[in-house]
N, C-alpha and C. Protein backbone atom coordinates (compact mmCIF):
# COMPACT_ATOMS: atom_id res chain seq x y z
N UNK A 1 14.66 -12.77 -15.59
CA UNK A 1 15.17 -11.92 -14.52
C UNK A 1 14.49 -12.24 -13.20
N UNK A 2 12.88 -12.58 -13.30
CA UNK A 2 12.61 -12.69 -11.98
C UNK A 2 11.62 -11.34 -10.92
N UNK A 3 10.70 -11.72 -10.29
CA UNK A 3 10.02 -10.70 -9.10
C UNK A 3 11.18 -9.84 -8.50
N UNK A 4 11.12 -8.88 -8.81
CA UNK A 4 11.68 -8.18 -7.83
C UNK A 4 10.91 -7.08 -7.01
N UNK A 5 11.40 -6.68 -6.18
CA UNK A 5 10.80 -4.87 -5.59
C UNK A 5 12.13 -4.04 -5.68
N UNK A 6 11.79 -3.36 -6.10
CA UNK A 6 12.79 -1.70 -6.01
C UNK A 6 12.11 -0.62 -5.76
N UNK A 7 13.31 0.17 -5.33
CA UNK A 7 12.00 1.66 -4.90
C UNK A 7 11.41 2.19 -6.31
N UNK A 8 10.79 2.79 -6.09
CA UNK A 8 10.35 3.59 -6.86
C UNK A 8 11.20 4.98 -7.66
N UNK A 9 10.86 5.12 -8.98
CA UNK A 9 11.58 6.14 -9.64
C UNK A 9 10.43 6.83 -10.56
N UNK A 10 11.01 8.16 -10.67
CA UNK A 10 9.87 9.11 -10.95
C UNK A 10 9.51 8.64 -12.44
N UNK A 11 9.63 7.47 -13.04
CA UNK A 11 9.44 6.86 -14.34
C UNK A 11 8.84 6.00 -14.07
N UNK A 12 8.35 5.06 -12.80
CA UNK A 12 6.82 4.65 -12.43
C UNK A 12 5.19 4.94 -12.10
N UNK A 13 5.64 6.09 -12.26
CA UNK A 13 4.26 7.39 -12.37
C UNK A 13 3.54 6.61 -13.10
N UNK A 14 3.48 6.38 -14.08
CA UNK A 14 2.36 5.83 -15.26
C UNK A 14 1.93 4.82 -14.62
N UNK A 15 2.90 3.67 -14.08
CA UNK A 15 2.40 2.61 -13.70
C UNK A 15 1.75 2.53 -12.28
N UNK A 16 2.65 3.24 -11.40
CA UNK A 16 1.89 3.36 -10.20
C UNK A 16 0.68 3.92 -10.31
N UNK A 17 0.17 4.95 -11.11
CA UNK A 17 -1.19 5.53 -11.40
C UNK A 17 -2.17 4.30 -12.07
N UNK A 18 -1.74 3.47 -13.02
CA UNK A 18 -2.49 2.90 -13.87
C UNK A 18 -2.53 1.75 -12.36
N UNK A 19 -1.67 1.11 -11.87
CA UNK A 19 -2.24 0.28 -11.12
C UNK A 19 -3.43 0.69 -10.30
N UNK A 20 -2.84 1.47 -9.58
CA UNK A 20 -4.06 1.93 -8.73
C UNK A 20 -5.71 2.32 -9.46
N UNK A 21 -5.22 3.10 -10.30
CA UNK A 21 -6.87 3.60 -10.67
C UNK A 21 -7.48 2.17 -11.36
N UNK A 22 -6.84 1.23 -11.69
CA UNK A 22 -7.50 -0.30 -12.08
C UNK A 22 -8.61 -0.27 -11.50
N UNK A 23 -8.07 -0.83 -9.69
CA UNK A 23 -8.90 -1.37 -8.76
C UNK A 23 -9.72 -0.71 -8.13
N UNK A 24 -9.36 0.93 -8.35
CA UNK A 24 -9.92 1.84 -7.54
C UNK A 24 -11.85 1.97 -8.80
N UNK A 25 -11.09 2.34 -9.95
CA UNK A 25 -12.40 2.37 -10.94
C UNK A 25 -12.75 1.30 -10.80
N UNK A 26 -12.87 -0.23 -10.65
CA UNK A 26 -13.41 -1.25 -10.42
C UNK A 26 -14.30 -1.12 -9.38
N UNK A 27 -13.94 -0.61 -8.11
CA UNK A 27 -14.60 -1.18 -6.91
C UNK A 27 -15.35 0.17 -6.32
N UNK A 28 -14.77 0.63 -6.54
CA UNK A 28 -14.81 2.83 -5.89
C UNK A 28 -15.01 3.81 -6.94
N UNK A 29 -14.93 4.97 -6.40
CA UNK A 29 -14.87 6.39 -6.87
C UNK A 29 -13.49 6.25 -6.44
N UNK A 30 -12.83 6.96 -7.82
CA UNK A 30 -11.21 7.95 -8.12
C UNK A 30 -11.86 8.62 -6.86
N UNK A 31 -11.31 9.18 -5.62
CA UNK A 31 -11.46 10.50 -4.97
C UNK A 31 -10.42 11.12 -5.10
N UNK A 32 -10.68 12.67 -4.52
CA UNK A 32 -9.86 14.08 -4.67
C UNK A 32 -8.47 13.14 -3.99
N UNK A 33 -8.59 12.79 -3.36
CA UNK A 33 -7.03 12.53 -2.42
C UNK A 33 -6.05 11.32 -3.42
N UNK A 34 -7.22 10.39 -4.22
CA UNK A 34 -6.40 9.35 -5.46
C UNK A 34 -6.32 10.37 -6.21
N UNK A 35 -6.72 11.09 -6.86
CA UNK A 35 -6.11 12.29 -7.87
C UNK A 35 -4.87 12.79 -7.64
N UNK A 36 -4.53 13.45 -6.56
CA UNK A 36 -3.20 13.74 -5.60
C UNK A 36 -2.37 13.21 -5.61
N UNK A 37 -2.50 12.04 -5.01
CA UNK A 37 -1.68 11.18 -4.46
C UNK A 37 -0.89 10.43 -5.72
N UNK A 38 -1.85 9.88 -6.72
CA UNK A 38 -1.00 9.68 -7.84
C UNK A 38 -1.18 10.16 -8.81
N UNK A 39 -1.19 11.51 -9.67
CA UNK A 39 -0.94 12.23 -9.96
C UNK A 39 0.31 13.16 -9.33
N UNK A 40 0.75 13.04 -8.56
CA UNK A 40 2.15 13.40 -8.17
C UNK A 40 2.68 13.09 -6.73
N UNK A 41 3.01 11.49 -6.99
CA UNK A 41 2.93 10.61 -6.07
C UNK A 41 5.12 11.47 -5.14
N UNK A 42 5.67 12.23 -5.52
CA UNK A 42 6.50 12.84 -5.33
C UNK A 42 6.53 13.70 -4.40
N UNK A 43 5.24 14.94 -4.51
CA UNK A 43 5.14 15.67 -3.33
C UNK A 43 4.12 15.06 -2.42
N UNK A 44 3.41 14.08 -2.75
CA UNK A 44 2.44 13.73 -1.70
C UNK A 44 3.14 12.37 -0.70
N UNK A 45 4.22 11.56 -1.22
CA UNK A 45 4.43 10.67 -0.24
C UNK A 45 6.10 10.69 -0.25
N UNK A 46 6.92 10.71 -1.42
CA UNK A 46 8.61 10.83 -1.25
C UNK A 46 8.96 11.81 -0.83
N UNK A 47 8.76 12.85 -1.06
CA UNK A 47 9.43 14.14 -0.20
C UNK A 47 9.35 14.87 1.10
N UNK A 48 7.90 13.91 1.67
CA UNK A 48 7.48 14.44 2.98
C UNK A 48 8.46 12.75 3.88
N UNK A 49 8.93 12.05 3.00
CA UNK A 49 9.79 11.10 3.56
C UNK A 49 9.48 9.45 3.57
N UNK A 50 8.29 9.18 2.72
CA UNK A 50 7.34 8.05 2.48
C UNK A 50 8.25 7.66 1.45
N UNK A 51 7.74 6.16 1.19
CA UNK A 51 8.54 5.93 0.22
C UNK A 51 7.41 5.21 -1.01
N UNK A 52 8.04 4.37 -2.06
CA UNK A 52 7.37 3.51 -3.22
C UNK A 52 8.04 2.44 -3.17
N UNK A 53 6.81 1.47 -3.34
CA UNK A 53 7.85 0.10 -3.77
C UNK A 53 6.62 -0.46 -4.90
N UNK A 54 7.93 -1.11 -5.84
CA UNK A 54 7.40 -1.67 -7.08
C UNK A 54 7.55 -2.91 -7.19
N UNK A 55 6.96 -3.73 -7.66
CA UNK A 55 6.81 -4.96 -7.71
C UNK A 55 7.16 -5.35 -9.30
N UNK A 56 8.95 -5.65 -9.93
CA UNK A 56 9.28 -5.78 -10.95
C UNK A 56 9.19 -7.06 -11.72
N UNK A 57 9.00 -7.30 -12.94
CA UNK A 57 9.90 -8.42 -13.40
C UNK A 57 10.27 -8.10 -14.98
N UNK A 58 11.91 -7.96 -15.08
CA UNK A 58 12.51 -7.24 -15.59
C UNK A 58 11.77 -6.09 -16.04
N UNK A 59 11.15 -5.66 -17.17
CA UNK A 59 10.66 -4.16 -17.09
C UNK A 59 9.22 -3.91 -17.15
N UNK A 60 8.54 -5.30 -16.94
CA UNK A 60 6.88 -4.99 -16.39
C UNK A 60 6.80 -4.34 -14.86
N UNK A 61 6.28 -3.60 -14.88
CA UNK A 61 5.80 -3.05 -13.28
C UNK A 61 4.14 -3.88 -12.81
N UNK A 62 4.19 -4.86 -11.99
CA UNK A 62 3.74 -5.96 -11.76
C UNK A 62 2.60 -5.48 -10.19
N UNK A 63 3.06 -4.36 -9.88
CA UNK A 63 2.47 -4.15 -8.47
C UNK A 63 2.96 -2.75 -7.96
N UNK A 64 2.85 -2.29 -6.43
CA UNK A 64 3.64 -0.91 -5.88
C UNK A 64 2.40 -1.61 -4.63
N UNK A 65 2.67 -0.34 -3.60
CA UNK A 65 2.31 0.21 -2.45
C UNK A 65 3.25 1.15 -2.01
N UNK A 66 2.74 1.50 -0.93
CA UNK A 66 3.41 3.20 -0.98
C UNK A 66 3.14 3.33 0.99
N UNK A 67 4.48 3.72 1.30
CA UNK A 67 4.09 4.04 3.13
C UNK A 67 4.50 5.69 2.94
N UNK A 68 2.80 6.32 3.28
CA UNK A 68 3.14 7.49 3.52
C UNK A 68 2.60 7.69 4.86
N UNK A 69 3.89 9.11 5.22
CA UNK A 69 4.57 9.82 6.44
C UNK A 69 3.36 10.27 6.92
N UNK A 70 2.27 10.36 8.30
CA UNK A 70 1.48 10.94 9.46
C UNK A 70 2.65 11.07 10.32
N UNK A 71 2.54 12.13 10.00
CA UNK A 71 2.96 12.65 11.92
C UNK A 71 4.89 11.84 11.68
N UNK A 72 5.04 12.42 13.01
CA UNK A 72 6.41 12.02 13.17
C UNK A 72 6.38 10.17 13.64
N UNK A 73 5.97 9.70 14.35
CA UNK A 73 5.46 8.35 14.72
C UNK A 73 4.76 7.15 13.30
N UNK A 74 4.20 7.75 12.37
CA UNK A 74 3.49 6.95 11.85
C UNK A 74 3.41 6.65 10.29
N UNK A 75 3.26 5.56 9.83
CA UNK A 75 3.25 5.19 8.77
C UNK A 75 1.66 4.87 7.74
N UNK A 76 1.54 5.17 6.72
CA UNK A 76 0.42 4.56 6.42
C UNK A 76 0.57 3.64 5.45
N UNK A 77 -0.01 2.34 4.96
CA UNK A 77 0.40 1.65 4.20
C UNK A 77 -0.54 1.79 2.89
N UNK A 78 -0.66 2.28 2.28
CA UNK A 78 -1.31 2.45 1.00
C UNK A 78 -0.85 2.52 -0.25
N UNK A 79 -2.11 2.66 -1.54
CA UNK A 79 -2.05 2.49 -2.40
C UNK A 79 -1.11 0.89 -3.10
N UNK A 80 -1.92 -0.13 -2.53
CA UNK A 80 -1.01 -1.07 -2.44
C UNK A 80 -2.44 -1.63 -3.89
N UNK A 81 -1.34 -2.09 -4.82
CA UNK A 81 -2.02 -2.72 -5.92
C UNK A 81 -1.28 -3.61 -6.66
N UNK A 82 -1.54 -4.82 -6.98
CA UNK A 82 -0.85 -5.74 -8.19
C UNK A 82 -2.04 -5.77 -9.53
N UNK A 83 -1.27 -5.98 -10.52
CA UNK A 83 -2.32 -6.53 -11.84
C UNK A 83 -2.83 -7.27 -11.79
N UNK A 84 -4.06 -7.18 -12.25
CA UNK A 84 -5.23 -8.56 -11.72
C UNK A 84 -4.28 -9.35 -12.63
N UNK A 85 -3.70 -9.64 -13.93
CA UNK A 85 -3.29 -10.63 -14.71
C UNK A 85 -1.91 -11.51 -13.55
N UNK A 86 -1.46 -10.44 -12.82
CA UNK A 86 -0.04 -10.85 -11.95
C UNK A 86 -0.46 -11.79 -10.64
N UNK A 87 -1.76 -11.34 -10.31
CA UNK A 87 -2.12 -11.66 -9.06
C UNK A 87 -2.04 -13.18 -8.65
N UNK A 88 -1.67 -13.89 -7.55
CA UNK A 88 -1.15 -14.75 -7.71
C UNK A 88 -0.13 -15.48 -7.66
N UNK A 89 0.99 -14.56 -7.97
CA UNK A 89 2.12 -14.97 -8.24
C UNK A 89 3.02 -14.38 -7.62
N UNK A 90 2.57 -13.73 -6.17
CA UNK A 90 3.63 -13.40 -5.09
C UNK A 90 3.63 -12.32 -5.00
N UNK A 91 3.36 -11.15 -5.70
CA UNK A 91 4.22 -9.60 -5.82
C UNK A 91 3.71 -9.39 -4.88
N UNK A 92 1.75 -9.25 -4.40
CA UNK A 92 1.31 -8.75 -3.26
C UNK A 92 2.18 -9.52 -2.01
N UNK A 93 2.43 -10.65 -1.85
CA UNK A 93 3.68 -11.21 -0.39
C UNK A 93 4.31 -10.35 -0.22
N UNK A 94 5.32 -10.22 -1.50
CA UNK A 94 6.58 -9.54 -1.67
C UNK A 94 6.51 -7.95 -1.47
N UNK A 95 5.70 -7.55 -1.56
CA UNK A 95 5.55 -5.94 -1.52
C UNK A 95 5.11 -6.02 0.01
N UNK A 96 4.68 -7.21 0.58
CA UNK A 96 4.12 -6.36 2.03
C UNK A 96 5.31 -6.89 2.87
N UNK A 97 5.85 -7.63 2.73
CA UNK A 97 7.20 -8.32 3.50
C UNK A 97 8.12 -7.00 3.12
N UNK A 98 8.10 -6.59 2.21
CA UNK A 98 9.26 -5.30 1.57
C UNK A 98 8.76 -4.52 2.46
N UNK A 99 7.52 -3.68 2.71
CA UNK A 99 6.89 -2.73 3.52
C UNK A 99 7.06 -3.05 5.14
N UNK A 100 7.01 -3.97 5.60
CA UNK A 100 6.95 -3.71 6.32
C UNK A 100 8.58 -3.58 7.01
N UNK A 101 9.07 -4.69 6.14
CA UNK A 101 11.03 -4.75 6.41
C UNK A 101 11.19 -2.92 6.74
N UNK A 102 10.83 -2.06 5.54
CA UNK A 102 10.82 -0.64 5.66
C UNK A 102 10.14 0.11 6.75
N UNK A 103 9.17 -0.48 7.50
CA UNK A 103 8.52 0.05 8.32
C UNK A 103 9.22 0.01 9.77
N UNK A 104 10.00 -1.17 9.70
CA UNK A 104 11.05 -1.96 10.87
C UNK A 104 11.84 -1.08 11.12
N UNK A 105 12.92 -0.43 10.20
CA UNK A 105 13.75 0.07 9.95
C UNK A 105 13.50 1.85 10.07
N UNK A 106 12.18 2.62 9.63
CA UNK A 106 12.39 3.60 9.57
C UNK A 106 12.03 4.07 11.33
N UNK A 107 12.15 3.40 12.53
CA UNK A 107 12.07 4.06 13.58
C UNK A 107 10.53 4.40 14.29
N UNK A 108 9.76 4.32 13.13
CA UNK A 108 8.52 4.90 13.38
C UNK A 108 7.80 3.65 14.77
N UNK A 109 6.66 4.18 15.22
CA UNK A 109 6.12 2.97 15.81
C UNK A 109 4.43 2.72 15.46
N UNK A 110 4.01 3.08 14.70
CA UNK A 110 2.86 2.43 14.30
C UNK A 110 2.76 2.83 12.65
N UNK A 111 2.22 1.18 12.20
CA UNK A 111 2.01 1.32 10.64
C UNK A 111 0.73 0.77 10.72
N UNK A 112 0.16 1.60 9.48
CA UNK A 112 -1.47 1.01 9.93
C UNK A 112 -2.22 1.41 8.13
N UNK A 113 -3.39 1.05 7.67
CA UNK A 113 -4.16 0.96 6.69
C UNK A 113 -5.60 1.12 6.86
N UNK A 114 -5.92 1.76 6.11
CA UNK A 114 -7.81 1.81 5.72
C UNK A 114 -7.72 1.16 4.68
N UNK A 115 -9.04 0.09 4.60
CA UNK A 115 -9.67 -0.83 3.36
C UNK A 115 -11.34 -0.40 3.73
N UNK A 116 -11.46 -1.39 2.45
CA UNK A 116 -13.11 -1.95 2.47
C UNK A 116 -13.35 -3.13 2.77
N UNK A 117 -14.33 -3.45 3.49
CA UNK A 117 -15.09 -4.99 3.96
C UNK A 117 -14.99 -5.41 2.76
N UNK A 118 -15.42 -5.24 1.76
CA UNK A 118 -15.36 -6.00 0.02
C UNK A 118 -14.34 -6.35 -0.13
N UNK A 119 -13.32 -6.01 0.10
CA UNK A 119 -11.93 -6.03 -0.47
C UNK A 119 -11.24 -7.31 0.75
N UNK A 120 -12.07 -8.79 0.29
CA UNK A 120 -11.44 -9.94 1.17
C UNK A 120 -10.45 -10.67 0.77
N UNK A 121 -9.78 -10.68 -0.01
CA UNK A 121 -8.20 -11.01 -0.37
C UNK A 121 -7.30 -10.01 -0.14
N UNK A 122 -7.68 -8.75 0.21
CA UNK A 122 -6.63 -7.90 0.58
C UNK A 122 -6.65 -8.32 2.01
N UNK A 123 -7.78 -7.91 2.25
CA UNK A 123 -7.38 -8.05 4.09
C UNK A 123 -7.28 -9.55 4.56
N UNK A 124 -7.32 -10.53 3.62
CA UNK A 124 -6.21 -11.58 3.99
C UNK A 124 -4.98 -11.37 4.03
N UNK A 125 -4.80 -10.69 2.75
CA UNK A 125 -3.32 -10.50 3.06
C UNK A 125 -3.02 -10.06 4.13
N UNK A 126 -3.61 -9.05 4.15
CA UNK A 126 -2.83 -7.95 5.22
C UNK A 126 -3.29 -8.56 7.03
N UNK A 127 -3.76 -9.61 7.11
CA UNK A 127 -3.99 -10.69 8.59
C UNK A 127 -3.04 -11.52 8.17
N UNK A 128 -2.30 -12.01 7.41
CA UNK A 128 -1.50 -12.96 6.79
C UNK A 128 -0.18 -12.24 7.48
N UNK A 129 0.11 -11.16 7.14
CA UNK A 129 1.36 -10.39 7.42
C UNK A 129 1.00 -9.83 8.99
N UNK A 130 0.60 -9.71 9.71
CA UNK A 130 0.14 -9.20 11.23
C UNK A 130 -0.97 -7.93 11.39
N UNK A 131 -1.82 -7.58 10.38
CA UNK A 131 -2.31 -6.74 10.51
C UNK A 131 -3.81 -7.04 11.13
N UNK A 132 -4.24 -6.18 12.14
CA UNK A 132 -5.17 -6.63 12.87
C UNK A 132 -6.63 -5.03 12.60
N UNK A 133 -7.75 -5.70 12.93
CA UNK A 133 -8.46 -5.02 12.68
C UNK A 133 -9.02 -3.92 13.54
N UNK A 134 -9.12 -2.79 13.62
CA UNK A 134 -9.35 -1.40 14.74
C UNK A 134 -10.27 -1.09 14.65
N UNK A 135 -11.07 -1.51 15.83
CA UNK A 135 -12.91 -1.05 15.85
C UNK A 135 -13.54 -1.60 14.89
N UNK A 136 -14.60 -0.68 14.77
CA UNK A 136 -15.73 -1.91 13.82
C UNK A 136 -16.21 -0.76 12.86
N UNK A 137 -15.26 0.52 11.99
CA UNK A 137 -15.47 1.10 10.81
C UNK A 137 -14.21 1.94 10.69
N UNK A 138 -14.25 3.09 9.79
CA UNK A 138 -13.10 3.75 9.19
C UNK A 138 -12.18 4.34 10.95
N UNK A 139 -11.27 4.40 9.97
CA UNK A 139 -9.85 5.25 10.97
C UNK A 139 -10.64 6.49 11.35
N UNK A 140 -10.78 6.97 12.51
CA UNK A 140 -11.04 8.62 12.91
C UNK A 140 -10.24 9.20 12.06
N UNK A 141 -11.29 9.80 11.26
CA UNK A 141 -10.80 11.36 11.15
C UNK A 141 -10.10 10.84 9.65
N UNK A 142 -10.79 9.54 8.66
CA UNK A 142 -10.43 9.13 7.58
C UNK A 142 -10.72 10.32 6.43
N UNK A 143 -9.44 9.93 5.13
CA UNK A 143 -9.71 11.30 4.55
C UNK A 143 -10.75 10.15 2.84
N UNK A 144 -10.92 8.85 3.19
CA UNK A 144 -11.13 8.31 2.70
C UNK A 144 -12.66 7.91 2.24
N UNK A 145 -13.80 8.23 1.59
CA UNK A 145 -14.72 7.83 1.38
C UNK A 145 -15.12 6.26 1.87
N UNK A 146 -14.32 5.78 0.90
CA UNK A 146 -14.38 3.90 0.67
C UNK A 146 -14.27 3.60 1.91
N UNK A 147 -13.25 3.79 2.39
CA UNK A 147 -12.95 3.39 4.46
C UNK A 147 -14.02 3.03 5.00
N UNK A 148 -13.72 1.60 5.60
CA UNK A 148 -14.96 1.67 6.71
C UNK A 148 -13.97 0.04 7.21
N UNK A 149 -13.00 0.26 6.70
CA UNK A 149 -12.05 -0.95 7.91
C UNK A 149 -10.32 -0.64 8.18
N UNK A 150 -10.47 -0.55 9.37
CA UNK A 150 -9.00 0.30 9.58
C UNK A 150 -8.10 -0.84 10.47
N UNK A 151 -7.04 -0.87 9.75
CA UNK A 151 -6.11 -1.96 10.38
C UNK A 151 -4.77 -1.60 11.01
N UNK A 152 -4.12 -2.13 12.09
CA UNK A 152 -3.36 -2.09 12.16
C UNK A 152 -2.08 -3.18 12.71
N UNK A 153 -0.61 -3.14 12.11
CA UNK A 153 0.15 -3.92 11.98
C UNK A 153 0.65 -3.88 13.68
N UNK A 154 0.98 -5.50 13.86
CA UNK A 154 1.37 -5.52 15.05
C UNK A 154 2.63 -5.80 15.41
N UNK A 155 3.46 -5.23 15.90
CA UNK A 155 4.94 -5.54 16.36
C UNK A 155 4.77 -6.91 16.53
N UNK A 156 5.85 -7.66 15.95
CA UNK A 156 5.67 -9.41 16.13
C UNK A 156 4.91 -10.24 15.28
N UNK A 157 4.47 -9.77 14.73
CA UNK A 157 3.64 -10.20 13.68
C UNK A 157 5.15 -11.11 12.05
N UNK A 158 4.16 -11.63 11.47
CA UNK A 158 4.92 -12.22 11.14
C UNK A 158 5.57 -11.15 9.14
N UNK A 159 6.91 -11.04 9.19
CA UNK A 159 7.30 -10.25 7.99
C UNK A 159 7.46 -11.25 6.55
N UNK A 160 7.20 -12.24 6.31
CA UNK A 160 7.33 -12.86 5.56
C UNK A 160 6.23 -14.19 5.08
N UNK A 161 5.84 -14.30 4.11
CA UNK A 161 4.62 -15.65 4.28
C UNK A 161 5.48 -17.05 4.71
C-alpha cells in the first residue's frame, strides 16, 4: 500500500499515545500537559479546531504530529513522533510537508514549536522544512518543562524536502 498521512481518527488514540510517550519516556518526564493531551487528544487539540496527522502504511501507524489551536492567529506544531524502527524512511518529511500544507491553508499566520537542544535530528528536521530558531531558550510563558528551544516556521520556507 505504501506511506501515507491521513487525519487522524478517534481509533489512533493508542497509537498516537504510544508514539509519543516512546520518546517522551526516553528523553523526558510524561508531564501533566502529555497526560492531557494524549490521553484525550479530542478535547485538547480536534475540537478546539487543531488537527492529527498520521503517518500510515496500510494499517501500521508509523508516526502523527498534531497542530494545536493558540489563540485565533496561531498554530502549534506538536507532539510530532515516528517509530524509532520507521525512522528513516520518510514519515517524519511527510508529516511535516503534510503540516505545514495544513498550516498554509488554515488562514492562521504563525506556526511555531518548543523542543530540546538534545533533540538534534528533530530540529534538523524542522530547519530542513523553514523553521527557524527564537531567542536563545523556551517560548514565553512555555507550559513545557523540557522547552528550552522555541522555533518558528517561516513564510517561504521550503514545504517539501
Amino acid at each position: 500500500m505504501g506511506l501515507e498521512i491521513v487525519d487522524y481518527q478517534p481509533a489512533h488514540q493508542p497509537d498516537f499515545a504510544r508514539l509519543n510517550l516512546r520518546w517522551l519516556e526516553a528523553y523526558f518526564t510524561v508531564e501533566p500537559i502529555d497526560e492531557q493531551v494524549l490521553g484525550d487528544p479530542d478535547t485538547h487539540i480536534i475540537s478546539p479546531g487543531g488537527s492529527i496527522l498520521m503517518a500510515v502504511d496500510g494499517s501500521n501507524v508509523l508516526g502523527t504530529c498534531a497542530l494545536k489551536v493558540h489563540g485565533t492567529q496561531e498554530l502549534e506544531l506538536t507532539k510530532m513522533a515516528v517509530d524509532p524502527a520507521s525512522q528513516g524512511q520518510g514519515a517524519g518529511k511527510l508529516l511535516m510537508s503534510a503540516a505545514i500544507s495544513r498550516f498554509r491553508g488554515s488562514g492562521r499566520r504563525l506556526l511555531w514549536l518548543e523542543t530540546n537542544h538534545i533533540l538534534t535530528t528533530a530540529i534538523g528536521l524542522y530547519q530542513h522544512f523553514g523553521f527557524q530558531r527564537i531567542g536563545d531558550g523556551p517560548r514565553p510563558g512555555s507550559g513545557y518543562q523540557r522547552s528550552d528551544y522555541y522555533m518558528v516556521w517561516q513564510q517561504g520556507g521550503p514545504e517539501s524536502p
